[in-house]
C-alpha atoms as a PDB file:
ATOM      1  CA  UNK A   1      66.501 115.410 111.829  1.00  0.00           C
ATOM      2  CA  UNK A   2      69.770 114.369 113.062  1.00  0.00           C
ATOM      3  CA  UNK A   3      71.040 111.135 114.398  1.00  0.00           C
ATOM      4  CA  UNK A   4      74.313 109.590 115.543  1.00  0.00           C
ATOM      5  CA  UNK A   5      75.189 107.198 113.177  1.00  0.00           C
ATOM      6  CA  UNK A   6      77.005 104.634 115.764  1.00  0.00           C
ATOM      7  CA  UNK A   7      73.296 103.506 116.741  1.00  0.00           C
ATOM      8  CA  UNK A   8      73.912 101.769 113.169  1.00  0.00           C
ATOM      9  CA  UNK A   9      76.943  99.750 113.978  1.00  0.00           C
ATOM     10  CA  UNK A  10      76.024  95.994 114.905  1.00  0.00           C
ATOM     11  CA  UNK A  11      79.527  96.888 116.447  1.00  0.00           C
ATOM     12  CA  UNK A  12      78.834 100.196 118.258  1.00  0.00           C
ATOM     13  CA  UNK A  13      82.609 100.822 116.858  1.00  0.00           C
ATOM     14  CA  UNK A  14      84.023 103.688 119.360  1.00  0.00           C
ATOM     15  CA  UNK A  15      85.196 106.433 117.274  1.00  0.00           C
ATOM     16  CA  UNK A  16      88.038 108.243 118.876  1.00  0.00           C
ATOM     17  CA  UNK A  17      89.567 110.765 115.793  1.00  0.00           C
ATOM     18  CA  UNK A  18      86.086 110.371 114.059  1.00  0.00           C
ATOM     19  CA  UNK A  19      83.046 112.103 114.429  1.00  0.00           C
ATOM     20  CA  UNK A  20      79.773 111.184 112.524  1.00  0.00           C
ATOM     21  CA  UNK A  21      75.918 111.501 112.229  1.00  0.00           C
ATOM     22  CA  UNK A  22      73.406 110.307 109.792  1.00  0.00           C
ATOM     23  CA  UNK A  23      70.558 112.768 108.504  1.00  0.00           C
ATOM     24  CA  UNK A  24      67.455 111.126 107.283  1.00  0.00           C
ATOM     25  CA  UNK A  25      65.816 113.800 106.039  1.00  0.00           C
ATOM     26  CA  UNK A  26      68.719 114.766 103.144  1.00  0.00           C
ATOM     27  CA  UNK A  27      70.109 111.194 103.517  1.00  0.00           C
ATOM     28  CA  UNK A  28      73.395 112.298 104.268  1.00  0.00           C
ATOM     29  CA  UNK A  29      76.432 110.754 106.410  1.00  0.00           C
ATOM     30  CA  UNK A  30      78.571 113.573 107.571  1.00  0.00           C
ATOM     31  CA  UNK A  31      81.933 112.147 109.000  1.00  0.00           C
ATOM     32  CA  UNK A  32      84.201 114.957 110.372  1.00  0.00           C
ATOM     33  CA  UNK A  33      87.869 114.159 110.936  1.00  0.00           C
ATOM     34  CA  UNK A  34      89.290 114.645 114.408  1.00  0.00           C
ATOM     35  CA  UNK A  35      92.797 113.139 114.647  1.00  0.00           C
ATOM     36  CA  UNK A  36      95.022 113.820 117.590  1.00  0.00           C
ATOM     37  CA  UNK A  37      97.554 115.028 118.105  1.00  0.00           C
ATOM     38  CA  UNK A  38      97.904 116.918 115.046  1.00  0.00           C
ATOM     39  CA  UNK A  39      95.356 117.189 112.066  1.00  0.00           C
ATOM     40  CA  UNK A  40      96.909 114.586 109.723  1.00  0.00           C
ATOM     41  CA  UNK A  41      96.321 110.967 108.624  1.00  0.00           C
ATOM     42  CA  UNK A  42      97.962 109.338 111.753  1.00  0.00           C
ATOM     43  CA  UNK A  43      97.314 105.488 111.586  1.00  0.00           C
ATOM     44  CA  UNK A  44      95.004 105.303 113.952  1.00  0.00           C
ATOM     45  CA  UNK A  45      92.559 107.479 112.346  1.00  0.00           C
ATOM     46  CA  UNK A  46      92.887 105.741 108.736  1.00  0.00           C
ATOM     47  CA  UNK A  47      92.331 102.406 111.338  1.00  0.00           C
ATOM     48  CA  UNK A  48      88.917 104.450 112.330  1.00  0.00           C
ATOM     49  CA  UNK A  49      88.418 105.287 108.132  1.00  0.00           C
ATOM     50  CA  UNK A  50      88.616 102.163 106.931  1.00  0.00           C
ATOM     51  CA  UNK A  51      86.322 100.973 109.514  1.00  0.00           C
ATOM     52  CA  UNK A  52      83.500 103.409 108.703  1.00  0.00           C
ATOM     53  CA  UNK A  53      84.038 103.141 104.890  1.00  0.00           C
ATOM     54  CA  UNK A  54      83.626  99.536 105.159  1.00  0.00           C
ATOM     55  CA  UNK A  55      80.441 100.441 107.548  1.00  0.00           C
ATOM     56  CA  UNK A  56      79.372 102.341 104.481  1.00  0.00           C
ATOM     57  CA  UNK A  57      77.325  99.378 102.562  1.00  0.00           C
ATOM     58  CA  UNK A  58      75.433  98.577 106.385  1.00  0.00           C
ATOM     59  CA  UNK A  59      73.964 101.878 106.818  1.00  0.00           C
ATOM     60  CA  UNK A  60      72.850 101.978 103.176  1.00  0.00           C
ATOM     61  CA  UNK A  61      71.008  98.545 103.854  1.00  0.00           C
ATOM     62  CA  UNK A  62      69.915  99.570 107.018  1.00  0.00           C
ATOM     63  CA  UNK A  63      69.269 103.177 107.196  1.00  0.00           C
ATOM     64  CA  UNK A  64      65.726 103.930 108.907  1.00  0.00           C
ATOM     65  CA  UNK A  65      63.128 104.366 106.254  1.00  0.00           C
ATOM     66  CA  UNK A  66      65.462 103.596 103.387  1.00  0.00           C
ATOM     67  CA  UNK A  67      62.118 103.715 100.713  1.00  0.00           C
ATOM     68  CA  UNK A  68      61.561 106.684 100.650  1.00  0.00           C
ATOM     69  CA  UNK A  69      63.366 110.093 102.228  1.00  0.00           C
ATOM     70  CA  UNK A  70      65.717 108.238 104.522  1.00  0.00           C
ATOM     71  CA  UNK A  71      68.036 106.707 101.784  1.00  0.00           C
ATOM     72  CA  UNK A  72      71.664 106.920 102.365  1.00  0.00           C
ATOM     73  CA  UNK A  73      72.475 109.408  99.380  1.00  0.00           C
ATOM     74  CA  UNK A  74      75.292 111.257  99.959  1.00  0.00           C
ATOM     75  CA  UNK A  75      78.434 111.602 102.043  1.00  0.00           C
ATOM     76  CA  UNK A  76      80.319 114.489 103.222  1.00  0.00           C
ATOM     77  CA  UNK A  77      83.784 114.078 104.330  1.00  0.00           C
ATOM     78  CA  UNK A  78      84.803 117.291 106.743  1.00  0.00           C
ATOM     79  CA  UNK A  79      86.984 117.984 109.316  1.00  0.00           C
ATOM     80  CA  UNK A  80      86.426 119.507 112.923  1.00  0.00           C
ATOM     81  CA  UNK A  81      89.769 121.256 113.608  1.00  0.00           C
ATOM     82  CA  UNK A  82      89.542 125.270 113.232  1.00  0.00           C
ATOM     83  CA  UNK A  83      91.456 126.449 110.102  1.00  0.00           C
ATOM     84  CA  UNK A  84      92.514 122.759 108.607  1.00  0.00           C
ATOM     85  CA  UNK A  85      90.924 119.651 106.459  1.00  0.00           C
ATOM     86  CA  UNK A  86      93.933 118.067 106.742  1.00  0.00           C
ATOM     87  CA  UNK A  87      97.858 118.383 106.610  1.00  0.00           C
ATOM     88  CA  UNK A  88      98.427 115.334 104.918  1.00  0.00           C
ATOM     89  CA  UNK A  89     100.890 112.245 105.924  1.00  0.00           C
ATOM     90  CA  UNK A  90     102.016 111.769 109.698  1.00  0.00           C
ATOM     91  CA  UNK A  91     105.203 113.365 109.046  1.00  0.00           C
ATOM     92  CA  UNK A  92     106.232 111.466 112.330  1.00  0.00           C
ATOM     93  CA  UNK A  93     105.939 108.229 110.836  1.00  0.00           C
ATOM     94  CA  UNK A  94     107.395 108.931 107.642  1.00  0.00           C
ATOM     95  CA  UNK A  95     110.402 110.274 109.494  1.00  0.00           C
ATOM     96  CA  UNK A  96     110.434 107.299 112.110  1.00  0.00           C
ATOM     97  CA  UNK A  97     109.878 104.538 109.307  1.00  0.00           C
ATOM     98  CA  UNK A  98     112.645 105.741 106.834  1.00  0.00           C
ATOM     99  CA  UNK A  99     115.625 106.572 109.486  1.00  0.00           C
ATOM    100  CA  UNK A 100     114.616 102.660 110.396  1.00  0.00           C
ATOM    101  CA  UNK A 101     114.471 101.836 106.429  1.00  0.00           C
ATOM    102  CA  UNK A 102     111.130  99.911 108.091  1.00  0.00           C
ATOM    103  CA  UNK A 103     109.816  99.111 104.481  1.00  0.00           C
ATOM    104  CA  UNK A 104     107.492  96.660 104.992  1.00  0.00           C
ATOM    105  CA  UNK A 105     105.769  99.685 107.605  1.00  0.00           C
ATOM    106  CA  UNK A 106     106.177 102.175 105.163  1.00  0.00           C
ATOM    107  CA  UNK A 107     104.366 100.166 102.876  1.00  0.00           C
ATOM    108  CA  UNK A 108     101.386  99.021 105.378  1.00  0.00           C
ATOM    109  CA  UNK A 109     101.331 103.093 106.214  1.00  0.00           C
ATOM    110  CA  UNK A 110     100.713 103.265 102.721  1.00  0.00           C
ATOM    111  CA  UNK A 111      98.484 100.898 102.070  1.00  0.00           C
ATOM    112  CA  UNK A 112      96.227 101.924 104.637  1.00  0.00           C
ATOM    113  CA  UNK A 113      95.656 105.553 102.787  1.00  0.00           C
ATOM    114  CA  UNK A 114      95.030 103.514  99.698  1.00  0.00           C
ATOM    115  CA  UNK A 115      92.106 101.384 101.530  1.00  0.00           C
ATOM    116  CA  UNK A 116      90.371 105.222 102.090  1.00  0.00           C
ATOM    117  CA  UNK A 117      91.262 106.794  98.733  1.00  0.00           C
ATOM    118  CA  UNK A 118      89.992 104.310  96.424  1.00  0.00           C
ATOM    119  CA  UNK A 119      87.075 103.708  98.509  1.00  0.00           C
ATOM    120  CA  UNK A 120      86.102 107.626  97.947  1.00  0.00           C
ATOM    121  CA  UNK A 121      86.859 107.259  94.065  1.00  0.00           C
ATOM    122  CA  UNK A 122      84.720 104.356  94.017  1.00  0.00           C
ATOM    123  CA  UNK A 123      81.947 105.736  95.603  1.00  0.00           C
ATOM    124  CA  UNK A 124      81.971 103.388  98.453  1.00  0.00           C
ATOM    125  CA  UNK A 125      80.810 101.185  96.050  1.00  0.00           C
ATOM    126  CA  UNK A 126      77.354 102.235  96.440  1.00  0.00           C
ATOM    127  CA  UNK A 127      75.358 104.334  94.417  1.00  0.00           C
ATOM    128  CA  UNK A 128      75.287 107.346  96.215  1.00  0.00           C
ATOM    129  CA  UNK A 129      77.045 110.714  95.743  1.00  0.00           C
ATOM    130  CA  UNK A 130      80.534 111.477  97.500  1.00  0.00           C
ATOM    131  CA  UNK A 131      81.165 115.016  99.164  1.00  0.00           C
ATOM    132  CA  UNK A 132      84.567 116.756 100.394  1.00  0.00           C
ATOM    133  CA  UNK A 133      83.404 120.062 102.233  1.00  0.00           C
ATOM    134  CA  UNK A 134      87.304 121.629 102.700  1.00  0.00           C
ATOM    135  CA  UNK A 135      86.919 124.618 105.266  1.00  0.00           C
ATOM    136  CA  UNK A 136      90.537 124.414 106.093  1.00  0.00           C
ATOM    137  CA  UNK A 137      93.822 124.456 104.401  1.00  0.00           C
ATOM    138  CA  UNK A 138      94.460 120.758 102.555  1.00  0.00           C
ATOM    139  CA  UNK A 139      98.002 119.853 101.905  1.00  0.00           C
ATOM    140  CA  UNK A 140      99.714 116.699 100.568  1.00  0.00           C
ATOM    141  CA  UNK A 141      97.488 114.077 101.234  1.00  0.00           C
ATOM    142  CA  UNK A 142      94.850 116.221 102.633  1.00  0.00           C
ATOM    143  CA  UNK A 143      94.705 118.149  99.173  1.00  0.00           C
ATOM    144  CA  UNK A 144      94.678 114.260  97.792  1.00  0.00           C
ATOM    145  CA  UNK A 145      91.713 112.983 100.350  1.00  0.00           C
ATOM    146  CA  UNK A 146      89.679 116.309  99.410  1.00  0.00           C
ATOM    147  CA  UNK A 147      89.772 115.109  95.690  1.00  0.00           C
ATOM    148  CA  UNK A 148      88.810 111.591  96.020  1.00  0.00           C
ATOM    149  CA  UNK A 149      84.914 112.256  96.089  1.00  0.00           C
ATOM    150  CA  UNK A 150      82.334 113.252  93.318  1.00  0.00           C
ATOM    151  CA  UNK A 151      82.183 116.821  94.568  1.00  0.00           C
ATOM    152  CA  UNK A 152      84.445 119.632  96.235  1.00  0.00           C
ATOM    153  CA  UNK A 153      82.743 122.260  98.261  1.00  0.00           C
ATOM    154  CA  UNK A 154      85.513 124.710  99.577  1.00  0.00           C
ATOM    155  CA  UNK A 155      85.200 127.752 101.326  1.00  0.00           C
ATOM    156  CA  UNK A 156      86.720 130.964  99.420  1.00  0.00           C
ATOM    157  CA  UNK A 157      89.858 131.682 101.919  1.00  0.00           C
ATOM    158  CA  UNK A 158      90.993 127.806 102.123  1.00  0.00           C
ATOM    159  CA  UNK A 159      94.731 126.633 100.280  1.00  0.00           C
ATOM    160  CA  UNK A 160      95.318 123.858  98.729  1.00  0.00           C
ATOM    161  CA  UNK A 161      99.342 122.108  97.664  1.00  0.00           C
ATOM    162  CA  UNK A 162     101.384 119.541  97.622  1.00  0.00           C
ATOM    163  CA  UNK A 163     104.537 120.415  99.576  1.00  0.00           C
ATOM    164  CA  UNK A 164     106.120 117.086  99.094  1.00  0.00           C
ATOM    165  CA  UNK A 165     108.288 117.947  96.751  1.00  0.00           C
ATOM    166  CA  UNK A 166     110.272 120.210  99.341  1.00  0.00           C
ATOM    167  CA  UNK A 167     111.137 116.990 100.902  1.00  0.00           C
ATOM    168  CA  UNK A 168     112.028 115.179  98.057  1.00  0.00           C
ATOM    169  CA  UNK A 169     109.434 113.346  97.549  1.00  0.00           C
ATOM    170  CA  UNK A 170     105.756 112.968  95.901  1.00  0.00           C
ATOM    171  CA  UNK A 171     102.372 112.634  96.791  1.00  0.00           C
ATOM    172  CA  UNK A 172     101.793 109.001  96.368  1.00  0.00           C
ATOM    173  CA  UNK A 173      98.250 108.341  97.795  1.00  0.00           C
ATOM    174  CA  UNK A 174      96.449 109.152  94.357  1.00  0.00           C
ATOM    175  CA  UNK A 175      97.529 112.107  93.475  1.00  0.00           C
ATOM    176  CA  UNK A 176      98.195 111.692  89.864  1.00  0.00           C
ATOM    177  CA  UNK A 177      95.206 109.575  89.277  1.00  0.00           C
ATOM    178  CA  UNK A 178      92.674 111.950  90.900  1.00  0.00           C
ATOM    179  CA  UNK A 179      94.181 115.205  89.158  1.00  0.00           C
ATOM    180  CA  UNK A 180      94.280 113.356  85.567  1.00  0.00           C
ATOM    181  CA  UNK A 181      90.835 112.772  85.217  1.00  0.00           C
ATOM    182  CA  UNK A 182      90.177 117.140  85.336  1.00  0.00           C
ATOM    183  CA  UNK A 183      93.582 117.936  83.867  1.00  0.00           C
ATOM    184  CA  UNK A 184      96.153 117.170  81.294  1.00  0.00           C
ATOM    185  CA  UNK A 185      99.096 115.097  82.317  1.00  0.00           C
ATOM    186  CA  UNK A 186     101.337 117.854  81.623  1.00  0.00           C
ATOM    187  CA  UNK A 187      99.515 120.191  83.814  1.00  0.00           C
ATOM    188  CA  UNK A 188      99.167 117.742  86.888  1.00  0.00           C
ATOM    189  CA  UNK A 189     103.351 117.392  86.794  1.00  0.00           C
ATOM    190  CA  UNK A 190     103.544 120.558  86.988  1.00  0.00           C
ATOM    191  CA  UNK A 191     101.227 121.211  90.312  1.00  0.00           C
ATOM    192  CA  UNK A 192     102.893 118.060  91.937  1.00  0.00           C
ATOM    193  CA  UNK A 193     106.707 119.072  91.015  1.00  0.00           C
ATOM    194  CA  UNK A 194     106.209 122.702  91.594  1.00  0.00           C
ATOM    195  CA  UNK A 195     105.333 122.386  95.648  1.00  0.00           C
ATOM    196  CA  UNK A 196     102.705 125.427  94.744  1.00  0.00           C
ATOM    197  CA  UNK A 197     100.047 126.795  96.749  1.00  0.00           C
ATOM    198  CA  UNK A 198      96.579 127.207  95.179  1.00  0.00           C
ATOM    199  CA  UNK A 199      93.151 129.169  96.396  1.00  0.00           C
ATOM    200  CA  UNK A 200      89.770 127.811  96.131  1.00  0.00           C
ATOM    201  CA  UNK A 201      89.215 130.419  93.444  1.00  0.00           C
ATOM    202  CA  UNK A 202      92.107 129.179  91.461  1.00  0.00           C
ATOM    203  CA  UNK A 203      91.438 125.405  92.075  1.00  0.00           C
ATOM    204  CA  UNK A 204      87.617 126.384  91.018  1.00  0.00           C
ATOM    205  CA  UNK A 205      88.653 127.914  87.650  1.00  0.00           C
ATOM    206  CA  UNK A 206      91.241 124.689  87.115  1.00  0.00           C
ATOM    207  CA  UNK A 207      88.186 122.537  87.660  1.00  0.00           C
ATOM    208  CA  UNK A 208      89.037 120.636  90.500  1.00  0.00           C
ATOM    209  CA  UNK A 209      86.547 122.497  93.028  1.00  0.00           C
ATOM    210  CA  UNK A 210      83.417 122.262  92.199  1.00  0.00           C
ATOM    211  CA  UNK A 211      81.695 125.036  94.720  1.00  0.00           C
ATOM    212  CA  UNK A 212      83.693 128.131  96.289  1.00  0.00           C
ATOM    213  CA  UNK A 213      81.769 129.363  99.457  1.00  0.00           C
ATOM    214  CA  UNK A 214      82.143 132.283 101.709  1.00  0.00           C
ATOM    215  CA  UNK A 215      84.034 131.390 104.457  1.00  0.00           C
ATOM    216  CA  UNK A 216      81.857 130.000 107.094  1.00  0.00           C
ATOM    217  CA  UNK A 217      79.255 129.182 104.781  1.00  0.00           C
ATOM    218  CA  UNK A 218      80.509 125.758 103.896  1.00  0.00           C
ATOM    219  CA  UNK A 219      77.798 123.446 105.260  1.00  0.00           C
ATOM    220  CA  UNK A 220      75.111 126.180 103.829  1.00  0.00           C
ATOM    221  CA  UNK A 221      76.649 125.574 100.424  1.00  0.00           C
ATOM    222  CA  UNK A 222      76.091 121.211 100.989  1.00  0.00           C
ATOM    223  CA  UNK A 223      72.543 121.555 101.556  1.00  0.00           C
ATOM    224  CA  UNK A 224      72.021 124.017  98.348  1.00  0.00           C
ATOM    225  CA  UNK A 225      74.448 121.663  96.671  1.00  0.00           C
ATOM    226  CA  UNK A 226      71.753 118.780  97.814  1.00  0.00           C
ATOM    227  CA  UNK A 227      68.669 120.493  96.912  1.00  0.00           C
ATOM    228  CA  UNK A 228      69.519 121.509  93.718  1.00  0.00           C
ATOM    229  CA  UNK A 229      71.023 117.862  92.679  1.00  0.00           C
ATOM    230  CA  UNK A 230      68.532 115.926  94.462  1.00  0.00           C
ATOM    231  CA  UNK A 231      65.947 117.021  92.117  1.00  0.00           C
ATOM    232  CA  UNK A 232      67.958 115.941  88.655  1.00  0.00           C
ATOM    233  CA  UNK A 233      69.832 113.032  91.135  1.00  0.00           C
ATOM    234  CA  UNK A 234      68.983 110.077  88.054  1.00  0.00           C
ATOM    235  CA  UNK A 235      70.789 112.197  85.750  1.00  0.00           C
ATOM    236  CA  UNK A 236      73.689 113.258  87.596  1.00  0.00           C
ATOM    237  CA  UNK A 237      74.013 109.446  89.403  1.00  0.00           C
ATOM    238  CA  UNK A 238      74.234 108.395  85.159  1.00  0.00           C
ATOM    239  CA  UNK A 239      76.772 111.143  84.345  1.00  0.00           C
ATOM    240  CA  UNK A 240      78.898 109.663  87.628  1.00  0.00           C
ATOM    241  CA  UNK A 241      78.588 106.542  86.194  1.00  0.00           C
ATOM    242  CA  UNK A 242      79.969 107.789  82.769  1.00  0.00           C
ATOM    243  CA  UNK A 243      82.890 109.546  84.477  1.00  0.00           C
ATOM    244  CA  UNK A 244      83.911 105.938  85.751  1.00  0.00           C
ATOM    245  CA  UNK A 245      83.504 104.366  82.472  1.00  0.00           C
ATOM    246  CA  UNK A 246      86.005 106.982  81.033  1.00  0.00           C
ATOM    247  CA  UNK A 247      88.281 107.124  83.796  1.00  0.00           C
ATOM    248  CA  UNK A 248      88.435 103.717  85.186  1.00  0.00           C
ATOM    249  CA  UNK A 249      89.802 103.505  88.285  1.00  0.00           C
ATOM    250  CA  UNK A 250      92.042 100.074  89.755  1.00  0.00           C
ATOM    251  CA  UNK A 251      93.100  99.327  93.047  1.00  0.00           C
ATOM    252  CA  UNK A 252      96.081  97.454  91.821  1.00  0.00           C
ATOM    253  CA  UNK A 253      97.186 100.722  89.958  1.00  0.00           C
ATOM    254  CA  UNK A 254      96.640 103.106  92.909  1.00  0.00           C
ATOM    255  CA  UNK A 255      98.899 100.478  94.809  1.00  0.00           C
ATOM    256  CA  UNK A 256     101.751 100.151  92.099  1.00  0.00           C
ATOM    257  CA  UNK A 257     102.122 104.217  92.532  1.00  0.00           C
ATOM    258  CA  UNK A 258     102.073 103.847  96.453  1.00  0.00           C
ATOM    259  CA  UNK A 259     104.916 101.088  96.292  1.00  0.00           C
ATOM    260  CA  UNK A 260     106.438 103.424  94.014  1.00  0.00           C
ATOM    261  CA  UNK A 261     106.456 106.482  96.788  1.00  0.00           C
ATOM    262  CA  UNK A 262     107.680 103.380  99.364  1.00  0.00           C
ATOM    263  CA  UNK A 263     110.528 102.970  97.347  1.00  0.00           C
ATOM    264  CA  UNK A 264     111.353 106.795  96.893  1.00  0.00           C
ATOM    265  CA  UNK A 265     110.521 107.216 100.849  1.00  0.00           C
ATOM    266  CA  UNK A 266     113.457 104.888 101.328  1.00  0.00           C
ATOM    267  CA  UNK A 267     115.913 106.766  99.625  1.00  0.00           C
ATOM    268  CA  UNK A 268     115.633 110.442 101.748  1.00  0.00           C
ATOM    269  CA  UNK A 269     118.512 111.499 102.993  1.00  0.00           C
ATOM    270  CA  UNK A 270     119.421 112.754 106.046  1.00  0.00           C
ATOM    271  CA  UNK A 271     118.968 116.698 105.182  1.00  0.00           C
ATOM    272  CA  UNK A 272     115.683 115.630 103.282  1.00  0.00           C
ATOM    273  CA  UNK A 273     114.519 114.182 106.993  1.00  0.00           C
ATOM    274  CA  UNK A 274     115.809 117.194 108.358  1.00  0.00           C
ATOM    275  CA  UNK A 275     113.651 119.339 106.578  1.00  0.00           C
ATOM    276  CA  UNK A 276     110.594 117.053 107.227  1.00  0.00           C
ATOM    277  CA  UNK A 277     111.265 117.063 110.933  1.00  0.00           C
ATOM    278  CA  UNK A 278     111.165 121.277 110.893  1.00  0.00           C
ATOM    279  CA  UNK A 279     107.664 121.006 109.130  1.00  0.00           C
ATOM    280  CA  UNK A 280     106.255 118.321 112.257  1.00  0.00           C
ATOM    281  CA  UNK A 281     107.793 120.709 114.870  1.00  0.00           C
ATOM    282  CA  UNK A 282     105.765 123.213 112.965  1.00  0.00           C
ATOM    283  CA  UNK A 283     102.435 121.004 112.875  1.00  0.00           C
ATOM    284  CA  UNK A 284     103.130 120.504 116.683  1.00  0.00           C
ATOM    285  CA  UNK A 285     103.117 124.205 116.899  1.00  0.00           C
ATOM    286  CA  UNK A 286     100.092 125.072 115.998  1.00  0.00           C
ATOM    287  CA  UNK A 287      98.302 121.872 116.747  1.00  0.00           C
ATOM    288  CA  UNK A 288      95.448 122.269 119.102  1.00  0.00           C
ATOM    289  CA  UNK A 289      94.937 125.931 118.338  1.00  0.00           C
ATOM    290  CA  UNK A 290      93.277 127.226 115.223  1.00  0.00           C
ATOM    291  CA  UNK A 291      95.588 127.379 112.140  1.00  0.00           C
ATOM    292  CA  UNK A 292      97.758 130.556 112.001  1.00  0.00           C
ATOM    293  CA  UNK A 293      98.807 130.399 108.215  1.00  0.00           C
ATOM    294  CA  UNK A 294     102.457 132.111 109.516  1.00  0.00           C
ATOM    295  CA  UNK A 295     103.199 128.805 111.774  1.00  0.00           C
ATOM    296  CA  UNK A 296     103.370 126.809 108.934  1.00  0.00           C
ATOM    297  CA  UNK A 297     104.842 128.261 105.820  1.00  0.00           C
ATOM    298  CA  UNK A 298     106.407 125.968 103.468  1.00  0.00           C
ATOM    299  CA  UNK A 299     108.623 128.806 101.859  1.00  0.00           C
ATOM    300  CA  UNK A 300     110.745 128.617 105.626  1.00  0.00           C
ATOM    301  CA  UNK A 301     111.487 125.096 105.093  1.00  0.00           C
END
């Protein structure tokens, strides 16, 4: 059974780069990105984010027949465009905010990704269990927003990077924090600072995805995913709970690093801009048509 989940909202909030429905029968909340006009984290879509994050805790309340099967259980975070989960930062507003040295909207920018991050590595605060199904390429923030939930389901052809080293900069959303609680310190500098790209397969035998599915069979591999946990869910819920005692995660940390990027996002120079501005001409390129991998590759820039 399948539901819009908007019936939900006291609200009836009007999703525009969102698109969502609420299964009772697996209790799961799919939300699929759909930003415009390119797939990235424009502000109006971590606007639309935030909203339904914070819309999270209502449904869980709320949700028809919350007893017994139709508990809010799990999220999946997705995306709807062909080829992509998500190409990270608006590359437009980074460019736009730091020719203006606007730092006090480079820092709302990135405190707005924060809001969505730490809500994923939280679990929403709820006791429920977080899902990133990555059928497209993730990069930069993207690759950062795939990692922020309990599990990562990715389909066997998808790539995964951070590129923003290219352009002199970091991946300040998280990043660091997300990566250091699979991998040693040493080994997370080295996939931020070397502007790599990485397969599912590779990212699988790292640690950092959890389930590699054929391509297409991404939503296939959720449900198995939820059929197999739901019948040990006590146990896994208690190891998720352990994970968070080990690797404690603070809001006021996650923003320190952000102010950090702010900073660093203020210092690009003009060629650095340059090179950021021929990567958004390329997301232009290919938005609005599935993904060809040749548009966009980072070794041109």
């Amino acid at each position: 059974m399948q539901a819009q989940v908007t019936y939900l909202d006291p609200l009836n909030y009007p999703y525009q780069q969102l698109r969502t429905r609420y299964e009772a029968e697996y209790g799961i909340m799919w939300y699929h990105m759909a930003p415009k006009p390119r797939p990235c984290f424009n502000p109006e879509l971590l606007q639309e984010l935030k909203k339904f994050v914070d819309f999270l805790p209502y449904v869980h309340k709320r949700a028809p027949g919350m007893e017994e099967n139709g508990a809010l259980r799990y999220t999946v975070f997705a995306s709807m465009h062909p080829g992509v989960f998500s190409l990270g930062g608006d590359l437009g507003v980074f460019s736009r905010l730091s020719r203006a040295r606007d730092i006090e909207g480079m820092r709302a920018y990135a405190r707005a990704c924060i809001d969505v991050v730490y809500s994923g590595m939280v679990n929403h605060h709820l006791p429920i269990t977080t899902i990133s199904l990555v059928q497209g390429d993730a990069m930069g923030g993207g690759f950062e927003a795939a990692l922020c939930n309990n599990v990562v389901i990715a389909e066997k052809s998808v790539k995964f990077g951070f590129p923003e080293i290219l352009f002199n900069l970091f991946p300040g959303m998280g990043a660091h924090k997300l990566l250091s609680r699979r991998l040693s310190l040493g080994r997370v500098e080295k996939m931020i600072s070397g502007g790599n790209i990485f397969g599912a397969g590779e990212l699988h035998d790292m640690g950092l995805v959890d389930i590699v599915a054929d391509d297409g069979d991404g939503e296939n591999a959720v449900y198995q995913f939820i059929r197999n946990h739901s019948r040990r869910r006590n146990a896994f819920q208690s190891l998720l709970r352990v994970r968070d005692l080990l690797h404690p995660v603070s809001y006021e940390e996650l923003i320190a690093i952000a102010d950090i990027w702010v900073d660093a996002a203020m210092e690009l120079g003009e060629r650095d801009l340059r090179l950021m501005d021929r990567l958004l001409k390329a997301q232009d390129k290919m938005a609005g048509q599935p993904y060809a991998k040749d548009e966009v590759e980072l070794a041109e820039i």
